[in-house]
PDB file of N, CA and C in Angstrom:
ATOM      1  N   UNK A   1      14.106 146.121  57.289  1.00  0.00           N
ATOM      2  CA  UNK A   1      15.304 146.631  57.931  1.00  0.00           C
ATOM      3  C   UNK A   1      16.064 145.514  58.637  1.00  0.00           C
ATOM      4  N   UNK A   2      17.035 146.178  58.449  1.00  0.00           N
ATOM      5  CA  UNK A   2      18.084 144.574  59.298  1.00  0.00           C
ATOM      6  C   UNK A   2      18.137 144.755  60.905  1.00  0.00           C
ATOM      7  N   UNK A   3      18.322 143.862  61.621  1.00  0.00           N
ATOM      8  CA  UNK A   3      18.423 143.905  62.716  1.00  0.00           C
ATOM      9  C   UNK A   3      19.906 143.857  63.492  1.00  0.00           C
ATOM     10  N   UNK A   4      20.837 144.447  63.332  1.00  0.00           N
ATOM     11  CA  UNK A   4      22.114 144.319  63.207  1.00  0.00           C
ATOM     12  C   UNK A   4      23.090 143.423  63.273  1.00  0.00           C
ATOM     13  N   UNK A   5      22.303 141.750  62.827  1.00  0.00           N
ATOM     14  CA  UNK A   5      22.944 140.802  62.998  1.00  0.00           C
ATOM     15  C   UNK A   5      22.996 140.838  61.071  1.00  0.00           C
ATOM     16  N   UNK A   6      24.454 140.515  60.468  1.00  0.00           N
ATOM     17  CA  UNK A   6      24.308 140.146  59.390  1.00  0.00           C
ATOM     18  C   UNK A   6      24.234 138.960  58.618  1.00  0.00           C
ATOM     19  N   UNK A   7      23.596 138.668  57.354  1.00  0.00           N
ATOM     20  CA  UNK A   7      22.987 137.619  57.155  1.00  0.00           C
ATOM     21  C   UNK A   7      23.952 137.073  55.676  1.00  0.00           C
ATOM     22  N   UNK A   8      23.942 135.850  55.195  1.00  0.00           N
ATOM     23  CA  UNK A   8      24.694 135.763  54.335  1.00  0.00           C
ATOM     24  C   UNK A   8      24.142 135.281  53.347  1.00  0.00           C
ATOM     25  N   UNK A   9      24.194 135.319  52.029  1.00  0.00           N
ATOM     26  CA  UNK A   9      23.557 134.821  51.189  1.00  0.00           C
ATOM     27  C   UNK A   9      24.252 134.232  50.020  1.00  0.00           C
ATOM     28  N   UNK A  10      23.752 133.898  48.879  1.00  0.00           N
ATOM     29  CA  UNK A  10      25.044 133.197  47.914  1.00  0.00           C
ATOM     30  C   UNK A  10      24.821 134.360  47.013  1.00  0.00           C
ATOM     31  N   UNK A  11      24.111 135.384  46.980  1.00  0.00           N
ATOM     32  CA  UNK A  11      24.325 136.403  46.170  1.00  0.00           C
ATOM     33  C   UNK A  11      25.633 137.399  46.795  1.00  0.00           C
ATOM     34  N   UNK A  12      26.291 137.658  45.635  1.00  0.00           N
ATOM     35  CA  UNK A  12      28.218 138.639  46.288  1.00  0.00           C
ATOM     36  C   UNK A  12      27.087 139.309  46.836  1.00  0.00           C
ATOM     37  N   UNK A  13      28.617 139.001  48.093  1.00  0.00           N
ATOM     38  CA  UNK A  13      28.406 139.835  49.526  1.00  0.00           C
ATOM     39  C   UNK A  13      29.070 141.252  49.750  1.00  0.00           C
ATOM     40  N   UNK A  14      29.057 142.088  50.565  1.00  0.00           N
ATOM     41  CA  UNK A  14      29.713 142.908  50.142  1.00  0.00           C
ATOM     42  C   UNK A  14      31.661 142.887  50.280  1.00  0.00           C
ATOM     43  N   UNK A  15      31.835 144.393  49.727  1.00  0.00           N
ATOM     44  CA  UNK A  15      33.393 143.955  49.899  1.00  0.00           C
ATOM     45  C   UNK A  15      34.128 143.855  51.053  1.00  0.00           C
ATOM     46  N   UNK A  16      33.578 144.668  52.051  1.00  0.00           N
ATOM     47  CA  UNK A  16      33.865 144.487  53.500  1.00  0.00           C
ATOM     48  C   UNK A  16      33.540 143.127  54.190  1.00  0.00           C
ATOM     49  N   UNK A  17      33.193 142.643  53.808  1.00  0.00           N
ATOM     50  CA  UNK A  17      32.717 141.351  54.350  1.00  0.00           C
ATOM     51  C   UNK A  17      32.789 140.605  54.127  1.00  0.00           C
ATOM     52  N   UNK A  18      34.011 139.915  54.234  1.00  0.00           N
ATOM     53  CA  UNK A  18      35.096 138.144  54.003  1.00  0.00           C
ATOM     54  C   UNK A  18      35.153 137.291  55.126  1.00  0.00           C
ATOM     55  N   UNK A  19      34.580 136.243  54.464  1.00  0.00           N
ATOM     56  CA  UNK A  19      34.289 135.325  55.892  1.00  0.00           C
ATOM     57  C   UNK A  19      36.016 134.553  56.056  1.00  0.00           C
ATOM     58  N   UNK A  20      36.048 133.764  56.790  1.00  0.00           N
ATOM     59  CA  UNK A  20      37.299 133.017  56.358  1.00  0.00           C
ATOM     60  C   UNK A  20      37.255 132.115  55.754  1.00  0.00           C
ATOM     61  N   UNK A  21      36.242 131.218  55.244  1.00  0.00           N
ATOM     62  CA  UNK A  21      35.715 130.582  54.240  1.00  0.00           C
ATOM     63  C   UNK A  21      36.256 131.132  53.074  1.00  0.00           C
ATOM     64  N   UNK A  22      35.592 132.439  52.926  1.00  0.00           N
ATOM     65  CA  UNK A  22      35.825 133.255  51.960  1.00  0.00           C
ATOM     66  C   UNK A  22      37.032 133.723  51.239  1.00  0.00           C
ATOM     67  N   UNK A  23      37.707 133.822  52.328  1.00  0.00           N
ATOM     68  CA  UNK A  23      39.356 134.339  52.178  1.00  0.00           C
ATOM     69  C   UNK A  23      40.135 133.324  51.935  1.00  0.00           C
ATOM     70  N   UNK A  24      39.786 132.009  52.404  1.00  0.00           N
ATOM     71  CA  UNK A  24      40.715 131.376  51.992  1.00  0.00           C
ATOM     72  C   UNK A  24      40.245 130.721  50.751  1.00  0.00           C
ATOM     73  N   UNK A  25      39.712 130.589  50.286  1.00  0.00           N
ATOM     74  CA  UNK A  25      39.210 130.137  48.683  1.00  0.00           C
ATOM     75  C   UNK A  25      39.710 131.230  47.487  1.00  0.00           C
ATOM     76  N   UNK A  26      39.771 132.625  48.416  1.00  0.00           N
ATOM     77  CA  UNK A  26      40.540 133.264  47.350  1.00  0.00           C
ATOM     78  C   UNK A  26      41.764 133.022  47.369  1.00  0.00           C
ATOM     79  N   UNK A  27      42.691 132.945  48.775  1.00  0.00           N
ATOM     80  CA  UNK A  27      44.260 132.802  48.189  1.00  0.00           C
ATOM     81  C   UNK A  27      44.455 131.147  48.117  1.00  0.00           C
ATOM     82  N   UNK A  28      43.580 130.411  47.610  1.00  0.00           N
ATOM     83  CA  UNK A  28      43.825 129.356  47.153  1.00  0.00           C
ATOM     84  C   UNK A  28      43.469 129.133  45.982  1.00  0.00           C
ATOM     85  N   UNK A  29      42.839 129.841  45.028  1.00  0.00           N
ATOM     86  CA  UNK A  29      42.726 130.380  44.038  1.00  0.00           C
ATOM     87  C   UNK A  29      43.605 131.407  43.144  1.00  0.00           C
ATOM     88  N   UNK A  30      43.899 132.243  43.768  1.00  0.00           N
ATOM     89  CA  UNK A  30      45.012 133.388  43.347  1.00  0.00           C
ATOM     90  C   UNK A  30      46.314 132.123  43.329  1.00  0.00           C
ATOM     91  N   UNK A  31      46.528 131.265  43.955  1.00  0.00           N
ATOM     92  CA  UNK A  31      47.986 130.356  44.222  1.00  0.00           C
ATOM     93  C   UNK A  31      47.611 129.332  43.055  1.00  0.00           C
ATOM     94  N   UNK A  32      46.626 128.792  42.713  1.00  0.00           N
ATOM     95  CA  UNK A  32      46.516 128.115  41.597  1.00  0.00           C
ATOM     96  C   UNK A  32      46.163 128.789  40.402  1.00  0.00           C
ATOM     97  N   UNK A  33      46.286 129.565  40.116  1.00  0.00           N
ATOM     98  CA  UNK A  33      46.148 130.499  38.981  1.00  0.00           C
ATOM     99  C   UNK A  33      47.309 131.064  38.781  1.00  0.00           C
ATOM    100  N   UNK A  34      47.419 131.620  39.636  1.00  0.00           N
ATOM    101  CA  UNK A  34      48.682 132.836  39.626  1.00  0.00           C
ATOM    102  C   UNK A  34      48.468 134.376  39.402  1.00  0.00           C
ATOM    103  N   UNK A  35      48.830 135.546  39.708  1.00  0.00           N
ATOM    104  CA  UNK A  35      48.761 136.597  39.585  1.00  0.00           C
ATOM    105  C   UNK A  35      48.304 137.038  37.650  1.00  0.00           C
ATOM    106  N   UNK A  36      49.547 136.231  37.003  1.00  0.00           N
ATOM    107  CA  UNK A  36      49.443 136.871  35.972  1.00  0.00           C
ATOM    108  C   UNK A  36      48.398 136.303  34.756  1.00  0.00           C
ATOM    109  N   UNK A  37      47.595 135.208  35.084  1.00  0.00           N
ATOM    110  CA  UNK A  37      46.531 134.190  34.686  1.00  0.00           C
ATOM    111  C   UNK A  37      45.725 135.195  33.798  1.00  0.00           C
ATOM    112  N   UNK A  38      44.984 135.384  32.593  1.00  0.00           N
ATOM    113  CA  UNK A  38      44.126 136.077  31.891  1.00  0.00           C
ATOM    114  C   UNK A  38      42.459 135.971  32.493  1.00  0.00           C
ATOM    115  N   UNK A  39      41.685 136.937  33.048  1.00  0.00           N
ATOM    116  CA  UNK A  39      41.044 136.353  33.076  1.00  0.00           C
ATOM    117  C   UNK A  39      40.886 136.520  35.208  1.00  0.00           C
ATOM    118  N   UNK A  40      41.844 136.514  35.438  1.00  0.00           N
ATOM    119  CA  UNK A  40      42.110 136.251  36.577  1.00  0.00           C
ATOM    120  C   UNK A  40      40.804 136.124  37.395  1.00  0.00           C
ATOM    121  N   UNK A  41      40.711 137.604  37.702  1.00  0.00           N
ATOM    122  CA  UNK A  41      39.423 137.910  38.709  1.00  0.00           C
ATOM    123  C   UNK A  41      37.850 137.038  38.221  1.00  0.00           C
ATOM    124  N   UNK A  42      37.533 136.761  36.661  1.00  0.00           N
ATOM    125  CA  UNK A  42      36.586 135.637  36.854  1.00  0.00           C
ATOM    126  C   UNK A  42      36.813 134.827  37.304  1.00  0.00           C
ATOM    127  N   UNK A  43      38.076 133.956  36.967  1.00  0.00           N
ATOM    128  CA  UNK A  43      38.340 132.358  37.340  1.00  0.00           C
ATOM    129  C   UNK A  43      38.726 132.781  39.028  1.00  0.00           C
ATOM    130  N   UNK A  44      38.941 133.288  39.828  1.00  0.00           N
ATOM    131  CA  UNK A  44      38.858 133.558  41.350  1.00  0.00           C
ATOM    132  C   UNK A  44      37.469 133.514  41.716  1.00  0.00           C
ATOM    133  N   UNK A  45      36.495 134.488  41.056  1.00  0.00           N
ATOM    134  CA  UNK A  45      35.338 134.746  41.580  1.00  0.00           C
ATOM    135  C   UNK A  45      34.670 133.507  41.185  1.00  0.00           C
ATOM    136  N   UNK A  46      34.862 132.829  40.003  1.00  0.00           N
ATOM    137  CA  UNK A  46      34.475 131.121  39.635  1.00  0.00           C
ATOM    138  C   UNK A  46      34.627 130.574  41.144  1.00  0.00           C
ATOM    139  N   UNK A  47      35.752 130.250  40.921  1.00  0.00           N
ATOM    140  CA  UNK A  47      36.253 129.611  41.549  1.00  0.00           C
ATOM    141  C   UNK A  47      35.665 129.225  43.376  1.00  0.00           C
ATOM    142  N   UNK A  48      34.863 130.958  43.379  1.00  0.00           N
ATOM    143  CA  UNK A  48      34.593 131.155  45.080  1.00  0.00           C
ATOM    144  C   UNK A  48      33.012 130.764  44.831  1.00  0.00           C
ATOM    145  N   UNK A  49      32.689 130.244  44.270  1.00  0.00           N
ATOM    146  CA  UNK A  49      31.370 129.838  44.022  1.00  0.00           C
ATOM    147  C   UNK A  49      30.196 131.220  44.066  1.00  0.00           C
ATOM    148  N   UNK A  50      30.815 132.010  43.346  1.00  0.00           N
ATOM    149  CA  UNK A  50      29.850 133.632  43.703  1.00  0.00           C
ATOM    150  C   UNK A  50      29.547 133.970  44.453  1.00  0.00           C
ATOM    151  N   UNK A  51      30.304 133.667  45.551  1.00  0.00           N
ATOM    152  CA  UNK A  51      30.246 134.722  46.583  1.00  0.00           C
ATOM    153  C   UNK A  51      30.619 135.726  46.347  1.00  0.00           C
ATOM    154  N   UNK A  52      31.662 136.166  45.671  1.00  0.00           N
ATOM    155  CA  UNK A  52      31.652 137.375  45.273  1.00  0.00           C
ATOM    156  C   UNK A  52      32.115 137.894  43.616  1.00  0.00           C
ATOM    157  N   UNK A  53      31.471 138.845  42.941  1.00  0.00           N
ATOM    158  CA  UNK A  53      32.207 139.182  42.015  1.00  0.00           C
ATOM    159  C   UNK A  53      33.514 139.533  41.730  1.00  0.00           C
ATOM    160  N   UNK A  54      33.554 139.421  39.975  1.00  0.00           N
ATOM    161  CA  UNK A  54      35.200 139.983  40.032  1.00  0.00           C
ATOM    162  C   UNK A  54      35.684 140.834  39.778  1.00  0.00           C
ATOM    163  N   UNK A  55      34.826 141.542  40.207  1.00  0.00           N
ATOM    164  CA  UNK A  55      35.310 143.617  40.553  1.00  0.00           C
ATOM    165  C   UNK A  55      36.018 143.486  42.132  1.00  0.00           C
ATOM    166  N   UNK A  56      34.613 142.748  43.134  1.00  0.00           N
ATOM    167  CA  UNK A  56      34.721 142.302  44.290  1.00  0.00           C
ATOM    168  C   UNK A  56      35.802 141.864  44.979  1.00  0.00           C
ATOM    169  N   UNK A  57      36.298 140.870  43.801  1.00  0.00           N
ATOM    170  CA  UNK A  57      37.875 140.311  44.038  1.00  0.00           C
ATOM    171  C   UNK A  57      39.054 141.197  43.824  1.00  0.00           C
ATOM    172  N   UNK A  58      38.799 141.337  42.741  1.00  0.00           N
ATOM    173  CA  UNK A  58      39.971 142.735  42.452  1.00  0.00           C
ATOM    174  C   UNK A  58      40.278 143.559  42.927  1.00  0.00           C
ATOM    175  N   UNK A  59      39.471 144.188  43.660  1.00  0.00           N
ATOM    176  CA  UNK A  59      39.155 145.283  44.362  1.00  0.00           C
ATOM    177  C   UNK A  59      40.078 144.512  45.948  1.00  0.00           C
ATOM    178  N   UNK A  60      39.468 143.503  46.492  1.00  0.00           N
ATOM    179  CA  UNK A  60      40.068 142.635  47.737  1.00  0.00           C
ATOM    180  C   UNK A  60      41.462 142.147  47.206  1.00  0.00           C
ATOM    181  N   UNK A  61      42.184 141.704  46.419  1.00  0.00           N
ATOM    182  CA  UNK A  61      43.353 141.728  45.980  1.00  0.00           C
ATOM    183  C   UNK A  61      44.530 143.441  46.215  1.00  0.00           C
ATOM    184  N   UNK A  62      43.247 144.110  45.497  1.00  0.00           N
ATOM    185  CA  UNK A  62      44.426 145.529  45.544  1.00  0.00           C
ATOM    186  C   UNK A  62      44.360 145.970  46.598  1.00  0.00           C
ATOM    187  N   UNK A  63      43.224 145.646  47.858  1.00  0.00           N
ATOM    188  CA  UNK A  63      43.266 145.904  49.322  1.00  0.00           C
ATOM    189  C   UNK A  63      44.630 145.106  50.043  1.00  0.00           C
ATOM    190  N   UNK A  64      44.716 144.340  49.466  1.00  0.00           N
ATOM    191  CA  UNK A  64      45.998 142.919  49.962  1.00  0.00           C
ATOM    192  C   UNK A  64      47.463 143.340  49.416  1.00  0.00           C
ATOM    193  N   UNK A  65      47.616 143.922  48.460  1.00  0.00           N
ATOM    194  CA  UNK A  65      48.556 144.208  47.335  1.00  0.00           C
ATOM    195  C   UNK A  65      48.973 146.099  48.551  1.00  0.00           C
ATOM    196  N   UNK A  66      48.060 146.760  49.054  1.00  0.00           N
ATOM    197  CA  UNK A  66      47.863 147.471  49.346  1.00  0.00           C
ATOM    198  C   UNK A  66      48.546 147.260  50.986  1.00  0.00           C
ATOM    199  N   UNK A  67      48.416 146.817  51.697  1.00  0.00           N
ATOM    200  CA  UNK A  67      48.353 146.256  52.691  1.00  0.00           C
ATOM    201  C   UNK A  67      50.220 146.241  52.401  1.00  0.00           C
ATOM    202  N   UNK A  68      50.142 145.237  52.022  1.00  0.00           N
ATOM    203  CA  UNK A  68      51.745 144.719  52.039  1.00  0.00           C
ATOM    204  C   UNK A  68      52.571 145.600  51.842  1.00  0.00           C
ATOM    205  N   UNK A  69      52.347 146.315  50.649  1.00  0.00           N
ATOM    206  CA  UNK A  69      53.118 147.172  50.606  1.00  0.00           C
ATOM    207  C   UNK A  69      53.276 148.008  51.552  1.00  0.00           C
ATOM    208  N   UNK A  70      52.560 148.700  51.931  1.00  0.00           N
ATOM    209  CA  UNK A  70      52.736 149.316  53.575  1.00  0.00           C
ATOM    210  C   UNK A  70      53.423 148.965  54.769  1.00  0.00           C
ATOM    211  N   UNK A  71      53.239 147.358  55.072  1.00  0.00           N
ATOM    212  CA  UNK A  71      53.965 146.570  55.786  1.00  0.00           C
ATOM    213  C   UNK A  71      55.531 146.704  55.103  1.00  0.00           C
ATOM    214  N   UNK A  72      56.002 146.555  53.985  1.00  0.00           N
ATOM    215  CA  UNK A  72      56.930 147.002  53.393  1.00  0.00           C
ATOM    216  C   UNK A  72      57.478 148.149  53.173  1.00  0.00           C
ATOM    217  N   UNK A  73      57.059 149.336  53.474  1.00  0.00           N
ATOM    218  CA  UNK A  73      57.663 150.097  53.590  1.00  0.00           C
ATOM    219  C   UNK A  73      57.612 151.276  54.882  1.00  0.00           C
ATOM    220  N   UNK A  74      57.351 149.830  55.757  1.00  0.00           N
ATOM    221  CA  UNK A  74      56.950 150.312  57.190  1.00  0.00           C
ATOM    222  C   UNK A  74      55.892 151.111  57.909  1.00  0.00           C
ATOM    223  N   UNK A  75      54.607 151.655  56.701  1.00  0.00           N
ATOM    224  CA  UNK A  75      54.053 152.733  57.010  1.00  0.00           C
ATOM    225  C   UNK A  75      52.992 151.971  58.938  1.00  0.00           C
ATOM    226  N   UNK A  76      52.952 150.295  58.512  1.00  0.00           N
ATOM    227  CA  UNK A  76      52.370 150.066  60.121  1.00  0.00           C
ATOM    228  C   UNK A  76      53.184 148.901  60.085  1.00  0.00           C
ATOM    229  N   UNK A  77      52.968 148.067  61.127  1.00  0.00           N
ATOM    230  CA  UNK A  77      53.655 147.524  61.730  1.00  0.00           C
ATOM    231  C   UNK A  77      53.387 145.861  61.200  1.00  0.00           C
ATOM    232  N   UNK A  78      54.687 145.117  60.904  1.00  0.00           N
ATOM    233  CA  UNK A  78      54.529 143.673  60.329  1.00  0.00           C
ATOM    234  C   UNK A  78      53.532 143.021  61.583  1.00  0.00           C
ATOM    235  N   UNK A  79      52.420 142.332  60.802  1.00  0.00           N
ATOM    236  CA  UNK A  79      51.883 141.185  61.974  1.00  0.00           C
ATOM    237  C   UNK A  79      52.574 140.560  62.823  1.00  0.00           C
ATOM    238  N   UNK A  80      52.234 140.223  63.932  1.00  0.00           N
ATOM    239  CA  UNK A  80      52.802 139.084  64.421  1.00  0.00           C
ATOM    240  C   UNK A  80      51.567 137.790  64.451  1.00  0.00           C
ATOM    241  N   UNK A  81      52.249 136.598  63.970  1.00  0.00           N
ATOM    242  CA  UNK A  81      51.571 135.920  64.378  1.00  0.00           C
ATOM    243  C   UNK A  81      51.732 134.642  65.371  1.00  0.00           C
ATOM    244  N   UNK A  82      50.745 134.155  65.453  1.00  0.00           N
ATOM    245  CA  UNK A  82      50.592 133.367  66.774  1.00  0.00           C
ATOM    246  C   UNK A  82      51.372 131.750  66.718  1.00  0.00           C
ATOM    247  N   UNK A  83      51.613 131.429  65.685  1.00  0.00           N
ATOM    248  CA  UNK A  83      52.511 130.046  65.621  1.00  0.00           C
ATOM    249  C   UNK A  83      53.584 130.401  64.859  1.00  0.00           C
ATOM    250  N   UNK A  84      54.677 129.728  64.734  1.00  0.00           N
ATOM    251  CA  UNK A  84      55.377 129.529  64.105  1.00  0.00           C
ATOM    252  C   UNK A  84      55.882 127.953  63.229  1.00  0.00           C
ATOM    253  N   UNK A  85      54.996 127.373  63.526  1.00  0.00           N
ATOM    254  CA  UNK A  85      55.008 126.358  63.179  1.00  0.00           C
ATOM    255  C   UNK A  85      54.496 126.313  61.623  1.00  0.00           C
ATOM    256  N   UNK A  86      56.027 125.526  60.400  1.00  0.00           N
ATOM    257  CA  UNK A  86      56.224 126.043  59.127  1.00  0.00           C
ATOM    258  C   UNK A  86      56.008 124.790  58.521  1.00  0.00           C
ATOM    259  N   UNK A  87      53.769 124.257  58.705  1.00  0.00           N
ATOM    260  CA  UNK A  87      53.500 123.357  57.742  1.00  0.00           C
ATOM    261  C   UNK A  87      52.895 123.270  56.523  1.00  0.00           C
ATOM    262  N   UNK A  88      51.723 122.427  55.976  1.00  0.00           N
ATOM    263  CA  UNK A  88      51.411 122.794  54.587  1.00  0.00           C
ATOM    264  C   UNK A  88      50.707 123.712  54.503  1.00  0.00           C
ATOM    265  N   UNK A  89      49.768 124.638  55.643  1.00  0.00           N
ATOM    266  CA  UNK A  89      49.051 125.618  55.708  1.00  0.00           C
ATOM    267  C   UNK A  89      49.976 126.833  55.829  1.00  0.00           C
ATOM    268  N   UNK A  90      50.846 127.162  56.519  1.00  0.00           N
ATOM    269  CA  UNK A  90      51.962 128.222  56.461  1.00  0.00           C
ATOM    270  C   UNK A  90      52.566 128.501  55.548  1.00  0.00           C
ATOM    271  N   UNK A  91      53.089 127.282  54.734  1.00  0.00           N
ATOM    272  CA  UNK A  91      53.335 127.179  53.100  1.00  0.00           C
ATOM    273  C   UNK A  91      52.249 127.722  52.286  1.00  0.00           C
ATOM    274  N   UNK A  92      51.564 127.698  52.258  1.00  0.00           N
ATOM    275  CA  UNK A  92      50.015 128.064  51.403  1.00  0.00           C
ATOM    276  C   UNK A  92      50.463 129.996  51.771  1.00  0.00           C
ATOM    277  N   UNK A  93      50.612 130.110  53.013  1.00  0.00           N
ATOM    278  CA  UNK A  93      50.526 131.639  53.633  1.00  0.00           C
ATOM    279  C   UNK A  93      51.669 132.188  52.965  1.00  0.00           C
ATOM    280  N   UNK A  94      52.934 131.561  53.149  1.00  0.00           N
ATOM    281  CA  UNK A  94      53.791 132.187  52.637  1.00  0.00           C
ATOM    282  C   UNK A  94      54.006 132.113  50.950  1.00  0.00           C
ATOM    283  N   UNK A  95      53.528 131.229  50.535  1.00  0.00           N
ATOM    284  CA  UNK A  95      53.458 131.481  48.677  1.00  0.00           C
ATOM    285  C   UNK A  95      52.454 133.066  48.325  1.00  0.00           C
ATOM    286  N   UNK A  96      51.543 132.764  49.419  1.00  0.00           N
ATOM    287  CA  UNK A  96      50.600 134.013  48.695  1.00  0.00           C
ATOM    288  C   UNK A  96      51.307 135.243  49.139  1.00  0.00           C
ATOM    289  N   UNK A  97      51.918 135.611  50.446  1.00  0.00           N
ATOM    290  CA  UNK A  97      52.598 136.646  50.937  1.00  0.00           C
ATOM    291  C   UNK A  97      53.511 137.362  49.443  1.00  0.00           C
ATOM    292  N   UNK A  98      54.267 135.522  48.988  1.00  0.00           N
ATOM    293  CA  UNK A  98      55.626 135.990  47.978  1.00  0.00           C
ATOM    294  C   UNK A  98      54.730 136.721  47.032  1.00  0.00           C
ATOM    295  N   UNK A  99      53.599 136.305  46.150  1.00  0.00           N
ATOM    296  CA  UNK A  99      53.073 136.407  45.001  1.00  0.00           C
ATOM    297  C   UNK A  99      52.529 137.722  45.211  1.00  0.00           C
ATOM    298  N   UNK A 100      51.737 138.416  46.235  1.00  0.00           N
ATOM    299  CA  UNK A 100      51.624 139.873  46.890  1.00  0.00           C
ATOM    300  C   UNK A 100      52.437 140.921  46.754  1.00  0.00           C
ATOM    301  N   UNK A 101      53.971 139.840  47.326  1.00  0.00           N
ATOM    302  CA  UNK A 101      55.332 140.998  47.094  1.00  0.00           C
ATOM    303  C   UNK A 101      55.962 141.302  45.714  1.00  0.00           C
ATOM    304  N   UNK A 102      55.497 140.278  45.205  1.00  0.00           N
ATOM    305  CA  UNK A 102      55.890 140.117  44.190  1.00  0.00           C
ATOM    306  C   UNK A 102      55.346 141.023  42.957  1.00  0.00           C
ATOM    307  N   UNK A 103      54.207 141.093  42.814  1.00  0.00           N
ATOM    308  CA  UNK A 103      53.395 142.146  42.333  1.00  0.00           C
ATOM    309  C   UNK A 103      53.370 143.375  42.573  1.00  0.00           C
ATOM    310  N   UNK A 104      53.707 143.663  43.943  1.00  0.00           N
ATOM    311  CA  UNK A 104      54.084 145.138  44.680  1.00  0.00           C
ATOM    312  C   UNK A 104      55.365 145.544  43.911  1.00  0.00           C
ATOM    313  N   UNK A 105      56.654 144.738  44.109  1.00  0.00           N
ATOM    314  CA  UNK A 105      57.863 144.922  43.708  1.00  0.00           C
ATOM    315  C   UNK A 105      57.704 145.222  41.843  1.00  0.00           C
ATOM    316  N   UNK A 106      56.972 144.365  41.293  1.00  0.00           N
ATOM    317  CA  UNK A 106      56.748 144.914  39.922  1.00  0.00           C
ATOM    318  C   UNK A 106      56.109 145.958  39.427  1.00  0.00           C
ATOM    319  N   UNK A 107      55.004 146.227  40.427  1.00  0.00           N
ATOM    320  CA  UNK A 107      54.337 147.889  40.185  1.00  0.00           C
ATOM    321  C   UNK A 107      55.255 148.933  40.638  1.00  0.00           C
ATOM    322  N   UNK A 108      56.097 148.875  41.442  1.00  0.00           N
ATOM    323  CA  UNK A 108      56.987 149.788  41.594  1.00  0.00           C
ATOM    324  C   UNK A 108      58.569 149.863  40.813  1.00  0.00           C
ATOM    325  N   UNK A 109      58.233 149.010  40.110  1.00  0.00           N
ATOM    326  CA  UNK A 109      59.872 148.827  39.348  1.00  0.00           C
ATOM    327  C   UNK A 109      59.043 149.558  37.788  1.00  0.00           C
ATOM    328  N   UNK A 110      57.883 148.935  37.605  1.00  0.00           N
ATOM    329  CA  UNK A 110      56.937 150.008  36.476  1.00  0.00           C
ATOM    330  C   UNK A 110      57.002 151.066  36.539  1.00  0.00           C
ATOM    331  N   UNK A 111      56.541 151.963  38.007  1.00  0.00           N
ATOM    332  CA  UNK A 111      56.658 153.138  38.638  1.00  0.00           C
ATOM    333  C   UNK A 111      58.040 153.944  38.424  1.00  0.00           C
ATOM    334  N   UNK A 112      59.204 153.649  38.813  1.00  0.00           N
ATOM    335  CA  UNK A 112      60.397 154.031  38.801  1.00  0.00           C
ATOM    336  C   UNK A 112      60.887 154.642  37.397  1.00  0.00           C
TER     337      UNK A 112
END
């Protein structure tokens, strides 16, 4: 039994549970690939050194894809965040934000 400290292993972790390690290897992955890449969710989950599968990923993508859109159509409230300062790491943030919206805006132009 676990002791309620959780433990990490290199076997996929679960889906609730993204380290920031974690997270950022995926949208640095999703940004060098690209959304529409064949294949995608292996070469991400490659890419994260198996930490997680690529159901795992997919699944954390359409949580993200999910997310935004909401923020987009106001259902909660846009983040705020704590800098504003617009360098090569904010750049990294805002390519993946576009590529998010971007995918949202095309599932709903499908939709329509």
């Amino acid at each position: 039994m676990s002791s309620g400290s959780s433990s990490r292993s290199t076997s996929p972790s679960s889906d609730s549970e993204w380290t920031k390690k974690e997270n950022k290897m995926f949208e640095e992955a999703l940004a060098y690939y690209g959304v529409s890449a064949p294949n995608l969710w292996d070469k991400v989950a490659s890419a994260m050194g198996g930490t997680k599968s690529a159901q795992q990923v997919r699944r954390h993508f359409q949580i993200l894809v999910d997310d935004v859109e909401s923020i987009e159509h106001g259902r909660i409230p846009f983040p705020k965040y704590k800098t504003r300062v617009f360098g090569p790491k904010r750049m990294k943030q805002c390519k993946l934000q576009w590529t998010v919206s971007k995918v949202v805006q095309t599932r709903s132009l499908r939709m329509s």
